[in-house]
Every structure is written in structure tokens, then in C-alpha cells.
N, C-alpha and C. Protein backbone atom coordinates (compact mmCIF):
# COMPACT_ATOMS: atom_id res chain seq x y z
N UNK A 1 -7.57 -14.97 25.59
CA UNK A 1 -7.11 -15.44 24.29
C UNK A 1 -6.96 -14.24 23.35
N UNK A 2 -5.87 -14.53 22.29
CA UNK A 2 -5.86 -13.53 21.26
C UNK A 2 -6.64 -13.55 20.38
N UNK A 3 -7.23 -11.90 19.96
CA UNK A 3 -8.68 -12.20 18.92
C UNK A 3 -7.07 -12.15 17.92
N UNK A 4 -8.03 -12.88 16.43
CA UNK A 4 -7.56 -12.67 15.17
C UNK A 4 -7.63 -11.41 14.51
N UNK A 5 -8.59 -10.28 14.70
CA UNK A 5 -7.84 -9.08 14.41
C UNK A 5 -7.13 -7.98 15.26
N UNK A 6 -6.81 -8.91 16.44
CA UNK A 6 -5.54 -8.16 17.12
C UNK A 6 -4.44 -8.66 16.41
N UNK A 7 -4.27 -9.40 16.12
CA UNK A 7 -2.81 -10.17 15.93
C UNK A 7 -2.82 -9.32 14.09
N UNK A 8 -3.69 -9.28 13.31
CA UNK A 8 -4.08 -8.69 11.66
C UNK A 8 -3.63 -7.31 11.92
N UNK A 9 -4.15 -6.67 13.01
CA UNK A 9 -3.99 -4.89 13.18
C UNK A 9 -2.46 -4.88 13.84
N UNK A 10 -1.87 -5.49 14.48
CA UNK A 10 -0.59 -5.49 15.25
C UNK A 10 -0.20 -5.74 14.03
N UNK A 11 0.00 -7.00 13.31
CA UNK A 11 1.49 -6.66 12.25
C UNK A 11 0.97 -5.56 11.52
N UNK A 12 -0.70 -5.33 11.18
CA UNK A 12 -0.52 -4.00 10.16
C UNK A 12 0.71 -2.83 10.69
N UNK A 13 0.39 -2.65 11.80
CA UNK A 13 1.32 -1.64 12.82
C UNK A 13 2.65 -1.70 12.88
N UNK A 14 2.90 -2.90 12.99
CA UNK A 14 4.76 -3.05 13.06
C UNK A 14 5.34 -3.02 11.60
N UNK A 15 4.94 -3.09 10.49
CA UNK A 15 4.85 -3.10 9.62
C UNK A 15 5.17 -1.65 8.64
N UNK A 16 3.79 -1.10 9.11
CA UNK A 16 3.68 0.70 8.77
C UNK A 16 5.02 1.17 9.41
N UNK A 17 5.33 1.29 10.56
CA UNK A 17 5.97 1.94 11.33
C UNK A 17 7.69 1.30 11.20
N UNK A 18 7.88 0.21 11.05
CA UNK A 18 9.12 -0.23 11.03
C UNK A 18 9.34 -0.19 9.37
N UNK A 19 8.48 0.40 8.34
CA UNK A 19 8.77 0.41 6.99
C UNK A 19 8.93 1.69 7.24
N UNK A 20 9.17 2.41 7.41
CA UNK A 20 9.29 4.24 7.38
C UNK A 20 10.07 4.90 7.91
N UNK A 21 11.22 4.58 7.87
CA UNK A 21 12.38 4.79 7.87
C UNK A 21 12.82 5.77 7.05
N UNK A 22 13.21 6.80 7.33
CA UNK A 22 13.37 8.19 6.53
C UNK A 22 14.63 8.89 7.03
N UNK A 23 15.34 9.64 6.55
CA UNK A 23 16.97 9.92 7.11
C UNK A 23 16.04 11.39 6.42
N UNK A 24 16.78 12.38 7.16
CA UNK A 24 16.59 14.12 6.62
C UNK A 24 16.46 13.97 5.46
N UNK A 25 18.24 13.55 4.67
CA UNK A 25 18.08 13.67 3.69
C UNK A 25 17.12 13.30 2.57
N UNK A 26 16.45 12.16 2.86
CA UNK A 26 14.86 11.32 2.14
C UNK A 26 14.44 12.52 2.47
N UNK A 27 13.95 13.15 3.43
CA UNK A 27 12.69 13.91 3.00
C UNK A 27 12.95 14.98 2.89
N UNK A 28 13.97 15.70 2.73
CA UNK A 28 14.55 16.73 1.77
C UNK A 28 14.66 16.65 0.34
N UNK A 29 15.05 15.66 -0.25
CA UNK A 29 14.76 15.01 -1.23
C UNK A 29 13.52 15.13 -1.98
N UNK A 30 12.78 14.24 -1.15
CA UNK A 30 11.08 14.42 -1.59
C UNK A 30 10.05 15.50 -1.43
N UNK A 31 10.83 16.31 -0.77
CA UNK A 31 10.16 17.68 -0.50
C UNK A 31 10.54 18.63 -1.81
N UNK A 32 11.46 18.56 -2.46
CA UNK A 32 12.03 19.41 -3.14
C UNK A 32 11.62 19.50 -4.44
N UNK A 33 10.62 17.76 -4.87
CA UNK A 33 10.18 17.57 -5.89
C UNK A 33 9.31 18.31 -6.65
N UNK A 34 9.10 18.86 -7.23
CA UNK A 34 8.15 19.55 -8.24
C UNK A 34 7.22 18.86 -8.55
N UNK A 35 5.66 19.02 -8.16
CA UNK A 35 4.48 18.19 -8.12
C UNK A 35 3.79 18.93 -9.23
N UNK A 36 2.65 17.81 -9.76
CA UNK A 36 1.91 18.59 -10.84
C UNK A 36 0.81 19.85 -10.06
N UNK A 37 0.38 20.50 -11.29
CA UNK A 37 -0.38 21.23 -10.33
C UNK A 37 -1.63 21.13 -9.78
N UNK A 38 -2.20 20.08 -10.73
CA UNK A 38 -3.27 19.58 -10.12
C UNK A 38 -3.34 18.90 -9.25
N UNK A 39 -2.40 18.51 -8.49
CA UNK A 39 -2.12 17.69 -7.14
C UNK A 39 -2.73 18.75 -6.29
N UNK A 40 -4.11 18.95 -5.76
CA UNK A 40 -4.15 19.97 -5.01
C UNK A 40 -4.28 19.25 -3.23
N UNK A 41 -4.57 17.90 -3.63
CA UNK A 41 -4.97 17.24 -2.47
C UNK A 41 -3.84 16.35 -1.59
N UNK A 42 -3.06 16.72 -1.66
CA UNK A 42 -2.06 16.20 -0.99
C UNK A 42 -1.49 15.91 0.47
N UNK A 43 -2.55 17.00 1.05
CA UNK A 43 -2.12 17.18 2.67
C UNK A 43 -3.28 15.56 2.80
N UNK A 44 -4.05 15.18 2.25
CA UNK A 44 -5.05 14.39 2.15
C UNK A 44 -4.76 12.70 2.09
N UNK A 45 -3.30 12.91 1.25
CA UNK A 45 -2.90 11.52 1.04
C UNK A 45 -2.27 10.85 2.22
N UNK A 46 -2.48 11.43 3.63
CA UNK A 46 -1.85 10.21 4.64
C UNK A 46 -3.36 9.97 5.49
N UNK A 47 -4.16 10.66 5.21
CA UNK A 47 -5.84 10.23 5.56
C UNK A 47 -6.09 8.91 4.96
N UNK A 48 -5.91 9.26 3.43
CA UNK A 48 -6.39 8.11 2.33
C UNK A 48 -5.91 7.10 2.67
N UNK A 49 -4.50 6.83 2.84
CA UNK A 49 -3.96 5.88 3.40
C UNK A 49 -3.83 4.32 4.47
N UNK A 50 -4.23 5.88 5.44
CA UNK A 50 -5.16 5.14 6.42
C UNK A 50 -6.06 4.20 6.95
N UNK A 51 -7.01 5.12 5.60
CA UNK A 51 -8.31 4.64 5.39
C UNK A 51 -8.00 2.76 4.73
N UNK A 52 -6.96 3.20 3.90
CA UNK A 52 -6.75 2.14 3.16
C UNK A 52 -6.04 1.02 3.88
N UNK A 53 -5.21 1.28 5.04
CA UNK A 53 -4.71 0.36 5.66
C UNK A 53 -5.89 -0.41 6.55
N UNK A 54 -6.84 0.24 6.85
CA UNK A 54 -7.64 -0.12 7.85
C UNK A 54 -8.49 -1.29 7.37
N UNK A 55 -9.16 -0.14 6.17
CA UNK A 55 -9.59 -2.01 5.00
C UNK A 55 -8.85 -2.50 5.04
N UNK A 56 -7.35 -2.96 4.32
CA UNK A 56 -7.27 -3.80 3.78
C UNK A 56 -6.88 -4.99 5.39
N UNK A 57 -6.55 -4.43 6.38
CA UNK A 57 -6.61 -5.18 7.56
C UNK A 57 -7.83 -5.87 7.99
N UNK A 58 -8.68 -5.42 8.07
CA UNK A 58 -10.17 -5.75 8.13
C UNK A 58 -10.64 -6.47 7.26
N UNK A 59 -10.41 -6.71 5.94
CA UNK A 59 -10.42 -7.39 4.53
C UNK A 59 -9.73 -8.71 5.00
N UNK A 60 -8.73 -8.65 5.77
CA UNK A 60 -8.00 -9.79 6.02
C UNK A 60 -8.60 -10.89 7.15
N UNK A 61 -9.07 -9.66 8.14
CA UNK A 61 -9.52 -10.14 9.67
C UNK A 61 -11.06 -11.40 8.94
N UNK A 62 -11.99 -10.14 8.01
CA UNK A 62 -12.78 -11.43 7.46
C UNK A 62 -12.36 -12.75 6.91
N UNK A 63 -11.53 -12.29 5.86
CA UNK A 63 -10.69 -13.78 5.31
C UNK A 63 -10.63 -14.64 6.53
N UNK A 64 -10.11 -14.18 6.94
CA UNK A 64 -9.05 -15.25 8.33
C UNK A 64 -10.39 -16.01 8.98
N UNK A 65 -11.78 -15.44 9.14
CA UNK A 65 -12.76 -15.43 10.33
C UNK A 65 -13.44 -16.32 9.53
N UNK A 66 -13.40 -16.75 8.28
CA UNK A 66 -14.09 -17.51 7.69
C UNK A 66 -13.43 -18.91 7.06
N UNK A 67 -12.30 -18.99 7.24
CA UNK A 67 -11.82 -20.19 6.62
C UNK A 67 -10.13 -19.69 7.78
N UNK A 68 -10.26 -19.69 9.16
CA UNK A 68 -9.13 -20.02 9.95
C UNK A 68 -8.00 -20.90 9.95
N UNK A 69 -7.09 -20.96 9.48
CA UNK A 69 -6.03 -22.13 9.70
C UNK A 69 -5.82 -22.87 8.56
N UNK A 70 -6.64 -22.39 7.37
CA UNK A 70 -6.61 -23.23 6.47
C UNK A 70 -5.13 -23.38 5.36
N UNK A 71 -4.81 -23.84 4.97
CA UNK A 71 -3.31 -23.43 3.98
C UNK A 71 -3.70 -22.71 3.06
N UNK A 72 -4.84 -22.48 2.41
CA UNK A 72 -5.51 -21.42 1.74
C UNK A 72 -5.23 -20.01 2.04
N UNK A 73 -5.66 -20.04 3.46
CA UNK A 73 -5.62 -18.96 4.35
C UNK A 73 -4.83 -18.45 4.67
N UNK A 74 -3.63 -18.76 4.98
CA UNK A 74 -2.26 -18.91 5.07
C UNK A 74 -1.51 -18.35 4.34
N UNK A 75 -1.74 -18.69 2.64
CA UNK A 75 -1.48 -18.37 1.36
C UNK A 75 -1.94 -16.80 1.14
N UNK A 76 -3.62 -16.35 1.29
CA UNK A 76 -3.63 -15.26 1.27
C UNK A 76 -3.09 -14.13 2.44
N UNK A 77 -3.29 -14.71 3.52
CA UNK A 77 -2.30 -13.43 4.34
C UNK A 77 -1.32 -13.27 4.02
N UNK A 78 -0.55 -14.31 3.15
CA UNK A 78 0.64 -14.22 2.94
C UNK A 78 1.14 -13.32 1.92
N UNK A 79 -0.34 -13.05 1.20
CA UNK A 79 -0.19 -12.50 -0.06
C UNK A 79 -0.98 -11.08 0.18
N UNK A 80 -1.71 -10.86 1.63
CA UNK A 80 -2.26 -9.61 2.40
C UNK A 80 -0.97 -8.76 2.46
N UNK A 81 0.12 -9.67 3.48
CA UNK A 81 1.36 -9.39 3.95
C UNK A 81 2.05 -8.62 2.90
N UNK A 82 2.58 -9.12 1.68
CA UNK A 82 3.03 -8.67 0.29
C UNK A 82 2.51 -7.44 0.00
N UNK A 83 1.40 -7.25 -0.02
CA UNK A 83 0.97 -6.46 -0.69
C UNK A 83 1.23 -5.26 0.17
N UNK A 84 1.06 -5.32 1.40
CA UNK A 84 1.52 -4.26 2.18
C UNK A 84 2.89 -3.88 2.82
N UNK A 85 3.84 -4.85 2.20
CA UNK A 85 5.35 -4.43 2.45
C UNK A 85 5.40 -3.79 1.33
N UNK A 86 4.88 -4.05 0.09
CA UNK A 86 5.27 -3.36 -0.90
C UNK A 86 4.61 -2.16 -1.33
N UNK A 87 3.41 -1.82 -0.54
CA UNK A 87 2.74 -0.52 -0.03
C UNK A 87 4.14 0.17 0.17
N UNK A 88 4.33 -0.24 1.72
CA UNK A 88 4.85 0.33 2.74
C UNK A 88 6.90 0.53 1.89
N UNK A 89 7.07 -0.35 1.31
CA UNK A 89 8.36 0.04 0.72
C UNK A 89 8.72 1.48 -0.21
N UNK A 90 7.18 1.81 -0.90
CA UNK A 90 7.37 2.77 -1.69
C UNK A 90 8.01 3.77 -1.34
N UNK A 91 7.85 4.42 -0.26
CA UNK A 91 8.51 5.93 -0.08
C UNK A 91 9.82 5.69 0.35
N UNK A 92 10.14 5.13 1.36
CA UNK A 92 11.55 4.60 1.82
C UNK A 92 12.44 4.48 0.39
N UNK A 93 12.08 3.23 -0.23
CA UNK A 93 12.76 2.74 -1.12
C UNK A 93 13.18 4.24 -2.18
N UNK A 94 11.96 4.91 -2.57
CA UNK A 94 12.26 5.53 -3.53
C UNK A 94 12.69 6.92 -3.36
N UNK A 95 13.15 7.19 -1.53
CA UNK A 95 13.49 8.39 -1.32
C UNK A 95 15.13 8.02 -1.31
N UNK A 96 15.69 6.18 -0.61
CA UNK A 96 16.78 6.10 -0.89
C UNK A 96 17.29 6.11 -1.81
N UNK A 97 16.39 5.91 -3.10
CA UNK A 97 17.04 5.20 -4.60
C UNK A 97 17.03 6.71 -5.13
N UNK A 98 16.30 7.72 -4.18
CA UNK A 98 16.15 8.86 -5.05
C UNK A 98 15.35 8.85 -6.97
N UNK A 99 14.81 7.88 -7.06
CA UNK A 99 14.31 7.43 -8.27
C UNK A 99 12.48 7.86 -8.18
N UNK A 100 11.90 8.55 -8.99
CA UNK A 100 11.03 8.40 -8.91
C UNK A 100 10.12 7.11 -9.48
N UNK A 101 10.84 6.62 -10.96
CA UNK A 101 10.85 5.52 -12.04
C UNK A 101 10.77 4.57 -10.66
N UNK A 102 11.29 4.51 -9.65
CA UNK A 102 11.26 3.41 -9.21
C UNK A 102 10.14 3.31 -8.04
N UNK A 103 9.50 4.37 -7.84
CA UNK A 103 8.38 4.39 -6.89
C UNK A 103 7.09 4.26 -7.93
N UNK A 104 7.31 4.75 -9.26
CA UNK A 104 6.32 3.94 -10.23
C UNK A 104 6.21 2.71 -10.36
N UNK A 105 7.47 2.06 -10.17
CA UNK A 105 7.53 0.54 -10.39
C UNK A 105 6.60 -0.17 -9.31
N UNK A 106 7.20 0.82 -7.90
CA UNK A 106 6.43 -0.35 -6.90
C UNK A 106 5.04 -0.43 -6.16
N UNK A 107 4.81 0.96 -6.80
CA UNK A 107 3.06 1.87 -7.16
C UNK A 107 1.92 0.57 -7.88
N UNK A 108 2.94 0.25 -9.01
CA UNK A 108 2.36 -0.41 -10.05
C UNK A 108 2.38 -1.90 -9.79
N UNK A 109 3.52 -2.35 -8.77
CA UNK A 109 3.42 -3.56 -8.41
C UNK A 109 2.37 -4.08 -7.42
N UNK A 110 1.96 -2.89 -6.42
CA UNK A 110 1.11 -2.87 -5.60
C UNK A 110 -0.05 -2.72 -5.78
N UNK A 111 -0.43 -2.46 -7.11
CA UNK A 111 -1.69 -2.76 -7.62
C UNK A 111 -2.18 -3.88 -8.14
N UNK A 112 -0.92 -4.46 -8.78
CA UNK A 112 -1.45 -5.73 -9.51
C UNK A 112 -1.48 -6.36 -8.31
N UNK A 113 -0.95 -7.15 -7.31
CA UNK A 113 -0.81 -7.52 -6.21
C UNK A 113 -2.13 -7.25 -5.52
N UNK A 114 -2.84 -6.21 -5.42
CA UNK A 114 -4.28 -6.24 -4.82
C UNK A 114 -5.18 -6.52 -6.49
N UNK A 115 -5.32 -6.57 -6.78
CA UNK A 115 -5.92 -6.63 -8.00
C UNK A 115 -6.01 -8.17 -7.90
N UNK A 116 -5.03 -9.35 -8.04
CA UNK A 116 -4.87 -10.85 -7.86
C UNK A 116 -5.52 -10.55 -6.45
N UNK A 117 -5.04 -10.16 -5.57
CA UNK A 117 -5.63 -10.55 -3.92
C UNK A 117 -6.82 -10.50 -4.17
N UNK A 118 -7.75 -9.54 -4.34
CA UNK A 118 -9.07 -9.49 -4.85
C UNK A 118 -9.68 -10.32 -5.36
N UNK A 119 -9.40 -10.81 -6.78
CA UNK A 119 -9.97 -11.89 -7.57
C UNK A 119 -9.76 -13.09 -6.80
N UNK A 120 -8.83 -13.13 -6.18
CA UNK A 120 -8.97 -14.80 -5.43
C UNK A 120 -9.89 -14.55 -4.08
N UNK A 121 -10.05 -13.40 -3.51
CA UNK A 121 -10.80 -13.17 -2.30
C UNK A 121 -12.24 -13.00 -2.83
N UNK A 122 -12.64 -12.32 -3.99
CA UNK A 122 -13.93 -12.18 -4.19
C UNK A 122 -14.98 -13.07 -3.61
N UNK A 123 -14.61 -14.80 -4.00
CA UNK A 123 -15.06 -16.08 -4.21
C UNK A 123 -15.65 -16.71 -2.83
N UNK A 124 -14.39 -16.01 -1.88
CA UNK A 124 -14.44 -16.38 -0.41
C UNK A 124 -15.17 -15.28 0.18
N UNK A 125 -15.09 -14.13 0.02
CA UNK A 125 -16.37 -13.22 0.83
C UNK A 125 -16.47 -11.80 -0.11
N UNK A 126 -17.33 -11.59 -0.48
CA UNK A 126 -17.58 -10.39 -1.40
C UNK A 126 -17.45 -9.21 -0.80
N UNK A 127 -17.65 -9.34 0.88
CA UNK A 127 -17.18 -8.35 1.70
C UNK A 127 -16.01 -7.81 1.65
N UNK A 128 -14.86 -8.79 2.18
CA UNK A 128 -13.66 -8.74 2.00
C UNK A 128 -12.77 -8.19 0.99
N UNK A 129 -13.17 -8.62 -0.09
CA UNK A 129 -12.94 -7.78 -1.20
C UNK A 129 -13.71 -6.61 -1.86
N UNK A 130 -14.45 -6.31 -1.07
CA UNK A 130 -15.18 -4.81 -1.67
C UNK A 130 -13.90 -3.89 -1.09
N UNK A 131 -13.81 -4.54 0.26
CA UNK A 131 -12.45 -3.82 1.31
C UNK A 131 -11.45 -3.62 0.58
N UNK A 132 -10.82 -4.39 -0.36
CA UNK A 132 -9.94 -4.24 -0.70
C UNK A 132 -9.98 -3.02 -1.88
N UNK A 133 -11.46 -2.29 -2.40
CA UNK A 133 -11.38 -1.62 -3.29
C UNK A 133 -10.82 -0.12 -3.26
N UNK A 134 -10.63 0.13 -2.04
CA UNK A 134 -9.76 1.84 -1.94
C UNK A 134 -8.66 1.20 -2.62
N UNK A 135 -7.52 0.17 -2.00
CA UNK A 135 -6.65 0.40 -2.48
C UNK A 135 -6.97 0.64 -4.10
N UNK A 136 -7.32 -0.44 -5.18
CA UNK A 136 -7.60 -0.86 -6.26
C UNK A 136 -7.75 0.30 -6.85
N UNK A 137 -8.78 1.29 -6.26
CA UNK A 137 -8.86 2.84 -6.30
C UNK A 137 -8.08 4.03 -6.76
N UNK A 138 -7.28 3.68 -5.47
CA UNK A 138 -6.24 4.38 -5.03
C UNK A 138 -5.43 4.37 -5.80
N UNK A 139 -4.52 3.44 -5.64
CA UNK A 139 -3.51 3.20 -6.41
C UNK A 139 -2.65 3.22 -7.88
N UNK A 140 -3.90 3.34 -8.69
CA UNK A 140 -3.28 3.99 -9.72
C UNK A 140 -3.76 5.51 -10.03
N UNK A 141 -3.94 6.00 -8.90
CA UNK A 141 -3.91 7.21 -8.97
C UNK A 141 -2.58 7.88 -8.40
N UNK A 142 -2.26 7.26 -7.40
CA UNK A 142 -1.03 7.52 -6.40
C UNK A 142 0.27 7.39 -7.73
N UNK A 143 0.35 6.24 -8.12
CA UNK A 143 1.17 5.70 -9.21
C UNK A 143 1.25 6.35 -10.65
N UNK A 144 0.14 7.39 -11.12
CA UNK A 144 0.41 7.78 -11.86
C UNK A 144 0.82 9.21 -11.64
N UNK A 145 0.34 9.93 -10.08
CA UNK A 145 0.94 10.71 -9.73
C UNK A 145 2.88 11.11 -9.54
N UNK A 146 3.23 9.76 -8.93
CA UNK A 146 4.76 9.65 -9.04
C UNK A 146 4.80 9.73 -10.50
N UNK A 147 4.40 9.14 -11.54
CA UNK A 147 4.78 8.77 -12.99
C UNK A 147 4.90 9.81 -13.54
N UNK A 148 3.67 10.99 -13.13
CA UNK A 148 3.81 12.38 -13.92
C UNK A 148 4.91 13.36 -13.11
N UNK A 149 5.78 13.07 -12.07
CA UNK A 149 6.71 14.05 -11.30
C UNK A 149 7.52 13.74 -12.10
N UNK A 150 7.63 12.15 -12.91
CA UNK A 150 8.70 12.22 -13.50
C UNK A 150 9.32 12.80 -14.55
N UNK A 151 8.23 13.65 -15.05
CA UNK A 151 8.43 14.51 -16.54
C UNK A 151 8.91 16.20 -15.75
N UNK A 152 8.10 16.07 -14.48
CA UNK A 152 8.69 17.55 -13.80
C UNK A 152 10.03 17.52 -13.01
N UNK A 153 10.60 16.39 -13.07
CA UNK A 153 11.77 16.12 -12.21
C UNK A 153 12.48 15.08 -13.01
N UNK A 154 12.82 15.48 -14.20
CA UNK A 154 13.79 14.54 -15.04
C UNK A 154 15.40 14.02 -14.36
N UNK A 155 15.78 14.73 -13.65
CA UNK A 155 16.98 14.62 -12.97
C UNK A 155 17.01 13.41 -11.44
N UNK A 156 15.65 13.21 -11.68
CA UNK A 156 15.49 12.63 -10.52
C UNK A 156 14.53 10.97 -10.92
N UNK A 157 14.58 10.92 -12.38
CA UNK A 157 13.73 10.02 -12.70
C UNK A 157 14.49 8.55 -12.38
């Protein structure tokens, strides 16, 4: 039989990997950007990431392990799911749109989005949502990082 966090870690996977879609030109693009200088940690941010995908999969695997099948349940993977297409859209999206303004947008959407996931998960396992706190973390740090390229890369905002 299939465990429930095989099936949670598999779409995490098809997911990551079929969102990352990058043409030369994207990451010529994003390479070229002018970062602040205090960004010193950067080789760091696909670790963090990681880290963060792994919770928030695992965050889910509990959900799921405690209230299985429920339409509740259903509702929040659904809203697990969301939150990590719109992770996973950021760089794609904003290397095609060439916009940085617009990788702020979806920085910022992806926070509020775990931020609600959270508050409704708290209730159901305090575990689960501690998991979810890298992103919560994270994320407006990531987001204000794009926000400040945009004053060093006006041409590209």
C-alpha cells in the first residue's frame, strides 16, 4: 500500500521540478541583477529552501495522518498545494516577466498564504504548524530581498 507521505513528498517533487523551467535567457537575466550588499548569503538560499520544502511537506504528511479523508483535509492540502505552486512560480514567473515588482508580488503572496495555512493548522496539530514556521520566517526575508533589487535594478522593476 501507498504510505501518505509518499504520495505528500512525490507531488512535493513533481511540483519543484516541473515549476523550474528556466530558458538561458531567465538565468542570464537573473544573474545580471545587482544584489544588495548585504546579501552575503546567497549560495545558502537553495539549502534554506529545501529545508523549507521538507517542512512544509511533513507539516502536511501530519495534517493528513490526523484527520485522513476528511473535506477539511482536503481543503488544506489544497491550500498546502497553493502555497507551494506559488513558492515554486516565483523565479520562473519573474525571470519570464523579467519584473522584479512581480516576484515581490508573489514573495508576498506566499506568505500570506502560509500565514492563513498556519492559523487554520495551529488548532489541528501545533506540530504541524511549528513546520510551517521556516517558511513564515523565510519569506519575508526572501521578499524583501527581491523588493530591495528593485531600487538597484530600476530598469528591471
Amino acid at each position: 500500500m501507498i504510505k501518505s507521505w509518499m504520495v505528500i513528498g512525490l507531488i512535493t517533487l513533481i511540483i519543484v521540478f516541473a515549476g523550474n523551467r528556466l530558458t538561458s535567457d531567465d538565468i542570464r537575466w537573473f544573474n545580471r541583477l545587482r544584489r544588495p550588499r548585504w546579501l552575503t548569503f546567497e549560495v545558502a538560499i537553495p539549502f534554506i529552501w529545501i529545508t523549507i520544502f521538507i517542512c512544509g511537506a511533513w507539516s502536511a504528511y501530519v495534517v493528513w495522518e490526523i484527520a485522513p479523508g476528511l473535506a477539511k483535509t482536503w481543503q488544506l492540502m489544497g491550500l498546502y498545494l497553493l502555497l507551494e505552486i506559488v513558492t515554486i512560480s516565483y523565479t520562473p514567473v519573474m525571470c519570464k516577466l523579467q519584473s522584479l515588482r512581480v516576484g515581490t508580488i508573489i514573495g508576498g503572496t506566499g506568505l500570506l498564504i502560509s500565514i492563513i495555512l498556519a492559523l487554520l493548522i495551529f488548532p489541528i496539530s501545533t506540530w504541524a504548524g511549528f513546520l510551517l514556521l521556516p517558511y513564515i520566517i523565510w519569506s519575508p526575508i526572501g521578499t524583501y530581498t527581491t523588493w530591495a533589487m528593485i531600487r538597484l535594478n530600476p530598469e528591471d522593476d
